[in-house]
Protein backbone atom coordinates (compact mmCIF):
# COMPACT_ATOMS: atom_id res chain seq x y z
CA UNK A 1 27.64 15.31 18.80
CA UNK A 2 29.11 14.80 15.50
CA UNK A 3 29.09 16.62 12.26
CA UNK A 4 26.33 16.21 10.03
CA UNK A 5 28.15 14.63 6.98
CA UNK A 6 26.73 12.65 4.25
CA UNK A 7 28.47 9.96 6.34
CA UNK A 8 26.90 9.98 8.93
CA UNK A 9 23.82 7.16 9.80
CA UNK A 10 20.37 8.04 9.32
CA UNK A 11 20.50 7.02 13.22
CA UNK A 12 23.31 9.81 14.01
CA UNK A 13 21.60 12.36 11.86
CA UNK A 14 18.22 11.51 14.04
CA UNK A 15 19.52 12.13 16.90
CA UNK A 16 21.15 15.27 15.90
CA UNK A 17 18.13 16.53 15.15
CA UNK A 18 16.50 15.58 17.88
CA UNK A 19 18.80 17.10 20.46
CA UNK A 20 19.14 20.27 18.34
CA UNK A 21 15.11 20.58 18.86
CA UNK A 22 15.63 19.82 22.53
CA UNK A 23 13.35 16.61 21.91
CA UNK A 24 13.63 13.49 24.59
CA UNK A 25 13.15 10.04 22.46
CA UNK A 26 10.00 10.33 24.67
CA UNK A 27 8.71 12.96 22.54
CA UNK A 28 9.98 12.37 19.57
CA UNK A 29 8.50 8.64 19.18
CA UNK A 30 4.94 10.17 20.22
CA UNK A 31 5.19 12.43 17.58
CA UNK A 32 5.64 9.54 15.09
CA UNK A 33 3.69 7.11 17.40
CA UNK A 34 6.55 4.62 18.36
CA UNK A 35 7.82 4.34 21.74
CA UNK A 36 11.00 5.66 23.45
CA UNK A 37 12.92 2.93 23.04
CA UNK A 38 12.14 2.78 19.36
CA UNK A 39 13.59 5.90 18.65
CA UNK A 40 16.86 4.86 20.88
CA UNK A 41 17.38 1.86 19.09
CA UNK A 42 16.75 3.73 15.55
CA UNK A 43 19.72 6.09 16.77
CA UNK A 44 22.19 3.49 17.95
CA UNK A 45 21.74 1.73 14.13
CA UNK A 46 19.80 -1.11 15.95
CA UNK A 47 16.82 -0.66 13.92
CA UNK A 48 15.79 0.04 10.39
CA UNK A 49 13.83 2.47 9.05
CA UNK A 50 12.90 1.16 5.59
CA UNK A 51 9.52 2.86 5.46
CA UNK A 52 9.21 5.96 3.67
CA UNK A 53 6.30 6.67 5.32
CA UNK A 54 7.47 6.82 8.48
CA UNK A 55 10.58 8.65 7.21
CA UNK A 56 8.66 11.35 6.50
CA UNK A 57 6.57 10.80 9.94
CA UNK A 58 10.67 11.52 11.12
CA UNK A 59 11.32 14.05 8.99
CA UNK A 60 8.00 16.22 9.88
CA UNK A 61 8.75 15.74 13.45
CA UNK A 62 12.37 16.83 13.26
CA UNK A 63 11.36 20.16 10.86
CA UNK A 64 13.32 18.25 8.25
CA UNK A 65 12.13 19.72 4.43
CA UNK A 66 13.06 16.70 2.84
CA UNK A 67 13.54 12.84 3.54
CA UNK A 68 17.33 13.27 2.03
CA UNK A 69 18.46 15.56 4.89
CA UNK A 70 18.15 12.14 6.76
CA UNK A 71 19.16 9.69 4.20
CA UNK A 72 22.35 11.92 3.39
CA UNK A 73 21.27 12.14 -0.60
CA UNK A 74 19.71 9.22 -2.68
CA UNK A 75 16.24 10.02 -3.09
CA UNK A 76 14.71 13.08 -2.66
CA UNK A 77 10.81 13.71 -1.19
CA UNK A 78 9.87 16.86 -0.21
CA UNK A 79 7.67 16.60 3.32
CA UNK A 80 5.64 19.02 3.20
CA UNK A 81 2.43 17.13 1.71
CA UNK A 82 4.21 14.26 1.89
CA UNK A 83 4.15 13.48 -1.81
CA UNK A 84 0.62 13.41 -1.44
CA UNK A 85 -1.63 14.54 -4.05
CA UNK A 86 -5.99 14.39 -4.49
CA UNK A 87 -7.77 13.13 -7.09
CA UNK A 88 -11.29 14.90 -8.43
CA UNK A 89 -13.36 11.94 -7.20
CA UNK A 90 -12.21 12.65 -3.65
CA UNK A 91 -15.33 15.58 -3.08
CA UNK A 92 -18.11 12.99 -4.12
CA UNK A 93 -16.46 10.22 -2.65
CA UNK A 94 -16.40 12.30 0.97
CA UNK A 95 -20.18 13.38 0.61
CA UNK A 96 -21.10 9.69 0.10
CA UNK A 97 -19.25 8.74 3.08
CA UNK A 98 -20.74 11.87 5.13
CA UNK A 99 -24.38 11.66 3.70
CA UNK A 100 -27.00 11.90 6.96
CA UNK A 101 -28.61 8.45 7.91
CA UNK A 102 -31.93 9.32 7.61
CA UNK A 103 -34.10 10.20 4.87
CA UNK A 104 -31.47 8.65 2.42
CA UNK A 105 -33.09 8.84 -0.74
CA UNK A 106 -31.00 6.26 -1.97
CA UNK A 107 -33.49 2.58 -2.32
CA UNK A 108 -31.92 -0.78 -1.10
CA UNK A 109 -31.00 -3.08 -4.07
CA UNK A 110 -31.27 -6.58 -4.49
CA UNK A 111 -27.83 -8.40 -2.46
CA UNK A 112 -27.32 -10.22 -5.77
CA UNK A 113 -27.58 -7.25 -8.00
CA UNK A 114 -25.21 -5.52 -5.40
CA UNK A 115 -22.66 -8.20 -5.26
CA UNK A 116 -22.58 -8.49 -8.98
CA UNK A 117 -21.84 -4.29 -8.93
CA UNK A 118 -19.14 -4.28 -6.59
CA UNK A 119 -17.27 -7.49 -8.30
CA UNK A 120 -17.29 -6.15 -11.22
CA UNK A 121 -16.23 -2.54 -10.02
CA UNK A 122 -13.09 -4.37 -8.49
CA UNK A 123 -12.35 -5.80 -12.04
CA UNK A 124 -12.39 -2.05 -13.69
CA UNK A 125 -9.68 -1.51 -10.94
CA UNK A 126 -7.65 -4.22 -11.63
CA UNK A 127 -8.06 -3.94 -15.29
CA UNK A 128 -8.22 -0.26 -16.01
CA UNK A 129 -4.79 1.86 -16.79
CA UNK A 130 -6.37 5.09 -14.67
CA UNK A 131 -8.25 2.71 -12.25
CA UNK A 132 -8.79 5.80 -9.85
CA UNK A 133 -10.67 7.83 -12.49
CA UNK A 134 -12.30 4.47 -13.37
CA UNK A 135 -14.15 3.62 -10.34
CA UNK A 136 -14.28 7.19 -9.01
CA UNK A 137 -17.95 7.81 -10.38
CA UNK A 138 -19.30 4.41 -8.98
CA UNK A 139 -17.83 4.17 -5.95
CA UNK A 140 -20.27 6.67 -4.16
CA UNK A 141 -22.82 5.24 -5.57
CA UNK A 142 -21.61 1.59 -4.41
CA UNK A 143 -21.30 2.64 -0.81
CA UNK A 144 -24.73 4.59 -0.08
CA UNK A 145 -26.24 1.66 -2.00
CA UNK A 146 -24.62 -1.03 0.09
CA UNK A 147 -25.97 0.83 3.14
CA UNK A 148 -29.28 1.15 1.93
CA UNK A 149 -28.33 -2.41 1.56
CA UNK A 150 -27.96 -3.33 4.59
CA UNK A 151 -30.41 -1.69 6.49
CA UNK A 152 -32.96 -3.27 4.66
CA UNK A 153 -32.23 -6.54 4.90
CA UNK A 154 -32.97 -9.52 7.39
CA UNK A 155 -31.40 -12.64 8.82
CA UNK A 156 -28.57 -14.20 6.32
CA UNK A 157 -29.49 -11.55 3.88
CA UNK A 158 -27.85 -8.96 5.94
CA UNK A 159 -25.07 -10.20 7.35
CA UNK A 160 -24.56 -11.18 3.13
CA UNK A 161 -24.98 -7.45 2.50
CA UNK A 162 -22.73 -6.58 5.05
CA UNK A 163 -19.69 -8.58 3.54
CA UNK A 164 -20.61 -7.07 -0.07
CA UNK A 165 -20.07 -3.67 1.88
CA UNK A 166 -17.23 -4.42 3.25
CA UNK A 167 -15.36 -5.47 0.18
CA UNK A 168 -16.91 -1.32 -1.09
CA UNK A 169 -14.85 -0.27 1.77
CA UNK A 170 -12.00 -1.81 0.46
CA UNK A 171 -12.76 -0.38 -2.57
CA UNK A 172 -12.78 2.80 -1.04
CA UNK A 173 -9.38 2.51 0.67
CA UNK A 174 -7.45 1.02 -2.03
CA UNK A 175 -9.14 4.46 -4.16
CA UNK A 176 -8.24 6.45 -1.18
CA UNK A 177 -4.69 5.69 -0.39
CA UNK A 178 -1.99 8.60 -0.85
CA UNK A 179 -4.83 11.21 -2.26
CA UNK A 180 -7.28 11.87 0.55
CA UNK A 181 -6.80 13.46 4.36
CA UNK A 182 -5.93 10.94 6.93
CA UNK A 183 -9.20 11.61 9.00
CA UNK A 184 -11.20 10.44 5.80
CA UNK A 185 -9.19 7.61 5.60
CA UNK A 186 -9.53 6.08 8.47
CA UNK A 187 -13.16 6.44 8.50
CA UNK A 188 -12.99 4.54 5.36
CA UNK A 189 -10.70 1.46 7.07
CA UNK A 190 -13.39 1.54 10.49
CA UNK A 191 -16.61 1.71 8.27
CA UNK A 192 -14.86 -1.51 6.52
CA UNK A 193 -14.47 -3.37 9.84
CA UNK A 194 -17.66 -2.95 11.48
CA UNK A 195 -19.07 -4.07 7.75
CA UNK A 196 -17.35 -7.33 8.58
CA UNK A 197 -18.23 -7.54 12.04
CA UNK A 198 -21.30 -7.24 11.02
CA UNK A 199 -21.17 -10.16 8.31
CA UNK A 200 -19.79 -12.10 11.68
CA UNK A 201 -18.20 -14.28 8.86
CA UNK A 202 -14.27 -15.85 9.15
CA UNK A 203 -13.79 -14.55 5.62
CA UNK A 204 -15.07 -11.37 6.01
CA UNK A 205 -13.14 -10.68 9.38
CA UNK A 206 -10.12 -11.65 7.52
CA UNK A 207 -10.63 -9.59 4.80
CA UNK A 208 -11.52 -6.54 7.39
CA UNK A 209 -8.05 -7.46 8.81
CA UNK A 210 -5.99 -7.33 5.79
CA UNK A 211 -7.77 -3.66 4.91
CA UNK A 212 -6.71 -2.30 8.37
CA UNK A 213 -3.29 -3.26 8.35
CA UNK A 214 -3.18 -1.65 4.93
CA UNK A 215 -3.99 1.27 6.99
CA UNK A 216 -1.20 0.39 9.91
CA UNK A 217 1.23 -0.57 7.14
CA UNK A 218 1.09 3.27 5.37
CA UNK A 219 0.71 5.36 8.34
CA UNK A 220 4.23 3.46 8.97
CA UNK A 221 2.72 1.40 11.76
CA UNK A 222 4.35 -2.14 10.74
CA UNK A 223 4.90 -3.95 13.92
CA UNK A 224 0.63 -3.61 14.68
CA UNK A 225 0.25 -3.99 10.95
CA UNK A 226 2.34 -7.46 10.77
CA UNK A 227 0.88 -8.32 13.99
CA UNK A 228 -2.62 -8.04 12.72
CA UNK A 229 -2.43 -10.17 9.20
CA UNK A 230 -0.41 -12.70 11.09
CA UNK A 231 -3.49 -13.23 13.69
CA UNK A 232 -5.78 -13.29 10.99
CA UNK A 233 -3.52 -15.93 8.72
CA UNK A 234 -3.15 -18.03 12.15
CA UNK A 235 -6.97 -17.87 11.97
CA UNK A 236 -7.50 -19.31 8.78
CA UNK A 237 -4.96 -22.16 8.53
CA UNK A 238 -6.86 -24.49 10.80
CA UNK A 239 -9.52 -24.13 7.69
CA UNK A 240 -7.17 -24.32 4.83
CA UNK A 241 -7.61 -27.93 4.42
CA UNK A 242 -11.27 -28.31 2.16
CA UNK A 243 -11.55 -24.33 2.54
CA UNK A 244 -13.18 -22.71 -0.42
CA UNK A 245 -10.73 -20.89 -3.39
CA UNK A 246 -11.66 -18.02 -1.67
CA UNK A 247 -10.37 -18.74 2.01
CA UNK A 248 -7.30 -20.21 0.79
CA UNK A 249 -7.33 -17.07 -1.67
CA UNK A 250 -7.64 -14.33 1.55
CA UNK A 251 -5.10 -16.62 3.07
CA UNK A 252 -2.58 -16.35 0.63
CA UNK A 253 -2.93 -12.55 0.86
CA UNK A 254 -2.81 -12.43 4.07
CA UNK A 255 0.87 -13.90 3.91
CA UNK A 256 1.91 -11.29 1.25
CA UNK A 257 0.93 -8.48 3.34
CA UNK A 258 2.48 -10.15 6.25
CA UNK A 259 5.43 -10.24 3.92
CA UNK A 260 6.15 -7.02 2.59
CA UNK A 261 5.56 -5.36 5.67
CA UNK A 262 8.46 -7.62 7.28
CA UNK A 263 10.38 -7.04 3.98
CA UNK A 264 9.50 -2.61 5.05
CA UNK A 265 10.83 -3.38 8.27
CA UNK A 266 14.05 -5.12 7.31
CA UNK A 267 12.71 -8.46 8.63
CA UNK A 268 14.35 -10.72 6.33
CA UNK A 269 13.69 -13.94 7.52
CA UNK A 270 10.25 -13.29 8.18
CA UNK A 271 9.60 -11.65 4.71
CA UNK A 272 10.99 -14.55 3.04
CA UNK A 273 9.51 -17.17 5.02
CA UNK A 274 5.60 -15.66 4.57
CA UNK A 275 6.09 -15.19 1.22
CA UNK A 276 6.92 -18.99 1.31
CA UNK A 277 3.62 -19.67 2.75
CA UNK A 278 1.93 -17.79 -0.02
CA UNK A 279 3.98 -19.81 -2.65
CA UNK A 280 2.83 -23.20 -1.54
CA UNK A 281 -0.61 -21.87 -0.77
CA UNK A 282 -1.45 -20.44 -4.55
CA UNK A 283 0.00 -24.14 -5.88
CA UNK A 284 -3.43 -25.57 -4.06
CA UNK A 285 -5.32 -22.78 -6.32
CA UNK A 286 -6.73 -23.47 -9.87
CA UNK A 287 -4.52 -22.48 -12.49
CA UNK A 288 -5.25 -18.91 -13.40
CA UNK A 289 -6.83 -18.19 -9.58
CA UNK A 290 -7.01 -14.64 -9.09
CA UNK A 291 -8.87 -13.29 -5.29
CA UNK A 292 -11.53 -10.95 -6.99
CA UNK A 293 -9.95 -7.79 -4.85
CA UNK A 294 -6.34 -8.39 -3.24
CA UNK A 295 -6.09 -10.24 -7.03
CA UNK A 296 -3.81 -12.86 -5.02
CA UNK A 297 -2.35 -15.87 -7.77
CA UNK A 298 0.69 -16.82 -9.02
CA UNK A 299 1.22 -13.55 -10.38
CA UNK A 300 0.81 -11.47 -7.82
CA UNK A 301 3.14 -13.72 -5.27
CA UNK A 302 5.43 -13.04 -8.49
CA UNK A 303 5.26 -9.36 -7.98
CA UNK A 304 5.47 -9.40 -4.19
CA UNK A 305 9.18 -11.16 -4.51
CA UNK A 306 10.39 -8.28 -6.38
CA UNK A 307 8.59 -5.85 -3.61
CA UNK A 308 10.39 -7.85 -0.88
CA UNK A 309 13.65 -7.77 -2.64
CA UNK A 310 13.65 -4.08 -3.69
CA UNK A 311 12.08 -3.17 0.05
CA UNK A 312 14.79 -5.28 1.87
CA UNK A 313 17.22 -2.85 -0.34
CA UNK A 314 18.94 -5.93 -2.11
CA UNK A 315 18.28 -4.95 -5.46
CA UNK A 316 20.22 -7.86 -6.80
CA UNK A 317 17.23 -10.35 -5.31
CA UNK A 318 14.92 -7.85 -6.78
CA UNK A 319 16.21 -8.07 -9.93
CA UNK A 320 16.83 -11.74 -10.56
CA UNK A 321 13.19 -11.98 -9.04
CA UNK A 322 12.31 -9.99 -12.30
CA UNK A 323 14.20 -12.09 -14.58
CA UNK A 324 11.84 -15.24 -13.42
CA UNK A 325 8.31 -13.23 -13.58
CA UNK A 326 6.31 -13.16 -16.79
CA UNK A 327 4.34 -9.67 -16.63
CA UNK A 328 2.03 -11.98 -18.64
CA UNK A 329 0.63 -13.87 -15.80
CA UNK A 330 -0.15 -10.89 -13.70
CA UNK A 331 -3.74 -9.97 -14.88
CA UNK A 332 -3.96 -6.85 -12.49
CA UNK A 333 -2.60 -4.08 -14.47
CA UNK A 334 -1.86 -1.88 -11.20
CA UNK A 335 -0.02 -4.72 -10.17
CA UNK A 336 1.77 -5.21 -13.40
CA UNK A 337 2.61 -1.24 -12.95
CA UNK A 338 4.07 -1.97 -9.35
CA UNK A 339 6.41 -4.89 -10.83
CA UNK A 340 8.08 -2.12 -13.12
CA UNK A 341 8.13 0.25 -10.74
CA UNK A 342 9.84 -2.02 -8.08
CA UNK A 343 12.33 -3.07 -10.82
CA UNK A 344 13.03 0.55 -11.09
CA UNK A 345 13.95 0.93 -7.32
CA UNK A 346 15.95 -1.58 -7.38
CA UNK A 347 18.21 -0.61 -10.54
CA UNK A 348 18.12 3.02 -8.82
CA UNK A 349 19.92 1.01 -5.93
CA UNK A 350 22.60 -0.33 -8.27
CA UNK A 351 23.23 3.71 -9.52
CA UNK A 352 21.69 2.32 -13.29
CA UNK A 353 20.03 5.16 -13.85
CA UNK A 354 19.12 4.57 -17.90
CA UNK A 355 17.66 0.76 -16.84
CA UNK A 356 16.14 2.58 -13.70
CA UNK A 357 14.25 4.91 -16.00
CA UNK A 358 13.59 2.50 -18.42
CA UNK A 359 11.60 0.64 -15.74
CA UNK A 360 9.64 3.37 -14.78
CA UNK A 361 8.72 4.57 -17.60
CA UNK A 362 6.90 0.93 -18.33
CA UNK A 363 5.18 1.20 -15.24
CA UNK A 364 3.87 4.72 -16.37
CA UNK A 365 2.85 3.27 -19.34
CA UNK A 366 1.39 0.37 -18.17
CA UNK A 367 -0.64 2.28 -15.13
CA UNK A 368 0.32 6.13 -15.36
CA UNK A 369 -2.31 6.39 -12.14
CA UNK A 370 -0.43 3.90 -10.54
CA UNK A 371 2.58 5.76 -10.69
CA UNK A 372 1.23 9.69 -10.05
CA UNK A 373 -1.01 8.77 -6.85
CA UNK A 374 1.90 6.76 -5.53
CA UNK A 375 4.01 8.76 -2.98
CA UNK A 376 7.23 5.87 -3.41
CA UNK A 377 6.49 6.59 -7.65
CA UNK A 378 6.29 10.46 -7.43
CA UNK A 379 9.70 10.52 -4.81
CA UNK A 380 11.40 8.49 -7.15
CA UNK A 381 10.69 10.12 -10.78
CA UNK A 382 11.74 13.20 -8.83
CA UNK A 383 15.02 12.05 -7.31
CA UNK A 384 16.08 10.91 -10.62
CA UNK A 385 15.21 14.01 -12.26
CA UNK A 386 16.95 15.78 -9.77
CA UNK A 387 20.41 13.62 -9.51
CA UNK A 388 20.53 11.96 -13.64
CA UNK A 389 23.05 13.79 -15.68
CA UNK A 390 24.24 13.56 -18.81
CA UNK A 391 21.90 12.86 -22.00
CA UNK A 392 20.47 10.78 -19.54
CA UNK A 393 19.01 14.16 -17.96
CA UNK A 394 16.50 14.89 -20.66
CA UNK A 395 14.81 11.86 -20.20
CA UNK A 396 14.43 11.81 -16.77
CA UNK A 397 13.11 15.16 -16.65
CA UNK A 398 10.26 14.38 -19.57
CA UNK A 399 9.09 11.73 -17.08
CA UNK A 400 8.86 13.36 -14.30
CA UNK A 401 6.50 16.07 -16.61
CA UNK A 402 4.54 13.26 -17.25
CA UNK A 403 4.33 12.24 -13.63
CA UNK A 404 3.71 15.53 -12.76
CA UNK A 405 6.62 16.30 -10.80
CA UNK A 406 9.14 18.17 -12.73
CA UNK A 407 11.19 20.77 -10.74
C-alpha cells in the first residue's frame, strides 16, 4: 500500500482508507450507495469523482474529517454537517408538510387564484437577493392551500390543481436544498411526483422528473439522475415540433440538467452535446423567454456553460464562457449569483486567488443567500480563507465573515 502523500490519487488515497477500515468495495459503495465495481474503478483512476457531494458521501464513510484528506489539499470542507446549514423557515415549512389530513382548517381556493400565487411566488425567488427568506413565509401557506386545493376539486379542475401543486413542491425543494434533513427532503421531491402523477399531464411528469433528479443529482446519485432527465427529454422531443413555449421551455431544462450532471460526472462529450440541444432549443423561444420556475432562456443556457466548464475542471472553458455571457440577460438573480460564483471556481483552479475572490464576492453581492445556503459557496469562501496569503489574506477572511464561515 503506498504512502499517503499529497501525490497520491484521490483513487489511491480511497483505497487506503478503505483497507485501513477493513472495508470490501462491497461495503464501502453501500455506504455511499454505488456498487462494488464503482468503488474499484474509482480506485484504479478509471472513474471521476467530480461531485462534492458524493465526496463527502466518501469521506463520511471512510471517517475522513475533511474532503481535502482525499483531494490531497485544494479546497477544504469540513464533513461533519456537510457544509450544511438551516434556515428559520425550515420549522414552519416542516409543520406544513406534516399537518394531519383531516380537519385541515385551511379552505380550498379558487385554481386560478392559486396558480396566480404560486407564479408569482416563483418570481420573488428568482428576483429576490435573500430568495430563501423571501418565500419562506408563503411557502407553507402555498402547500396546505394547494392541498386543500386539490381535494376539493373535480374532473379537469383537479388534475389543474394538481400541476399548480406540483410546481409548490418544487418550490419547496429548490427552498429546501442544502438547509433541511434529508428525510424532509425527500418527502418534499415524492409529494412533488405524485402531484404530477396526479395532473397525469406530459408537462407535469416532466417537470416531476426534472425535480427528482435534482434530488438524485445532490445526494451524488448522477448516473439515475442523468438517466432520469434524459427519459423525460426523449419524452418530449416527439412534441417539440408546434409544442407550447412551455414544453419546449421544460425541454430545454431538461437538457441543462442532463448537462451539468454529465459535466459532475466528467462526461464531457455528453455535457457538451446536451447543452447543445438546449442552445438550439431556446433559439425556437421568444426573445426574452424565461420557464416561470427552472427560469430556462438564453441566459440561463449562458450560465450553465460556465457550470459545465468550471464542473468539468477546465477553468479555461469556464472562463472564456464568461467572457461571452452578459449577466444582463440573466433575469434570475440566483442564477446571476451562480455565474459569479462558478467564475470564481474556476479562477480558484488557475491558483488566481485575487480574481477568484473578486468573483465571489459579486456573487455575494448579487445573492448573499445564494452563496451562504450553498454547500460548493460555503467550501469555497472557506478554502480560500484558509490557503490566501499575503494582503490577499485580509480579504478573504472578511468574506468568509460575511458568508459566515470564518475560522
Amino acid at each position: 500500500m503506498p504512502d499517503e502523500h499529497v501525490e497520491m490519487t484521490l483513487g489511491e488515497r480511497v483505497r487506503g482508507r478503505r483497507e485501513r477500515r477493513g472495508l470490501t468495495r462491497a461495503a464501502l459503495g453501500g455506504l455511499v450507495g454505488r456498487s462494488a465495481d464503482w468503488v474499484k474503478k474509482v480506485e484504479r483512476g478509471e472513474r471521476q469523482v467530480s461531485s462534492l457531494v458524493m465526496l463527502v458521501h466518501l469521506g463520511r464513510a471512510l471517517g475522513c474529517t475533511d474532503v481535502s484528506e482525499l483531494l490531497g489539499g485544494g479546497v477544504s470542507l469540513p464533513i461533519d454537517d456537510g457544509g450544511k446549514i438551516s434556515h428559520p423557515g425550515v420549522v414552519d415549512l416542516r409543520a406544513a408538510i406534516h399537518a394531519p389530513l383531516f380537519g385541515a382548517a385551511v379552505p380550498a381556493e379558487d385554481v386560478g387564484v392559486l396558480a396566480g400565487r404560486v407564479r408569482q411566488a416563483w418570481e420573488v425567488w428568482h428576483l429576490a437577493r435573500d430568495q430563501r427568506t423571501a418565500v419562506a413565509s408563503v411557502l407553507p401557506g402555498l402547500i396546505s392551500a394547494g392541498h386543500a386545493t386539490v381535494r376539493a376539486a373535480e374532473g379537469p379542475e383537479k388534475r389543474r390543481a394538481s400541476v399548480i401543486l406540483s410546481e409548490t413542491y418544487a418550490l419547496a425543494q429548490q427552498y429546501a436544498a442544502h438547509v433541511v434533513e434529508p428525510e424532509l427532503y425527500w418527502v418534499i421531491v415524492d409529494r412533488a411526483r405524485m402531484a404530477a402523477e396526479q395532473a397525469d399531464a406530459p408537462v407535469a411528469l416532466a417537470s416531476a422528473a426534472w425535480i427528482i433528479a435534482n434530488g438524485l443529482r445532490v445526494s451524488g446519485h448522477t448516473d439515475e439522475a442523468l438517466r432520469m432527465v434524459a427519459n423525460a427529454a426523449d419524452t418530449l422531443r416527439p412534441q417539440l415540433e408546434g409544442g407550447s413555449d412551455r414544453l419546449r421551455g421544460m425541454f430545454g431544462s431538461l437538457c441543462l440538467h442532463a448537462a451539468v450532471t454529465a459535466a459532475q460526472d466528467g462526461r464531457e462529450g455528453d455535457a457538451w452535446r446536451w447543452h447543445g440541444e438546449a442552445n438550439r432549443t431556446v433559439k425556437n423561444l421568444p426573445g426574452g423567454y424565461s420557464h416561470e420556475w427552472t427560469a430556462f432562456g438564453a441566459g440561463n443556457v449562458a450560465v450553465h456553460a460556465v457550470t459545465i466548464g468550471a464542473d468539468l475542471h477546465t477553468p479555461g472553458v469556464a472562463l472564456q464562457q464568461l467572457g461571452e455571457t452578459d449577466p444582463a440577460t440573466i433575469p434570475s438573480v440566483e442564477r446571476r449569483s451562480r455565474l459569479f460564483l462558478d467564475a470564481a471556481k474556476a479562477e480558484t483552479a488557475r491558483r488566481e486567488p485575487a480574481a477568484a475572490l473578486q468573483y465571489l464576492r459579486l456573487a455575494y453581492e448579487t445573492s448573499p443567500e445564494a452563496v451562504r445556503y450553498t454547500p460548493s459557496g460555503r467550501a469555497l469562501a472557506t478554502a480560500l480563507d484558509r490557503n490566501t496569503t499575503g494582503a490577499l489574506s485580509f480579504v478573504a477572511h472578511q468574506l468568509a465573515e460575511d458568508i459566515g464561515v470564518a475560522a
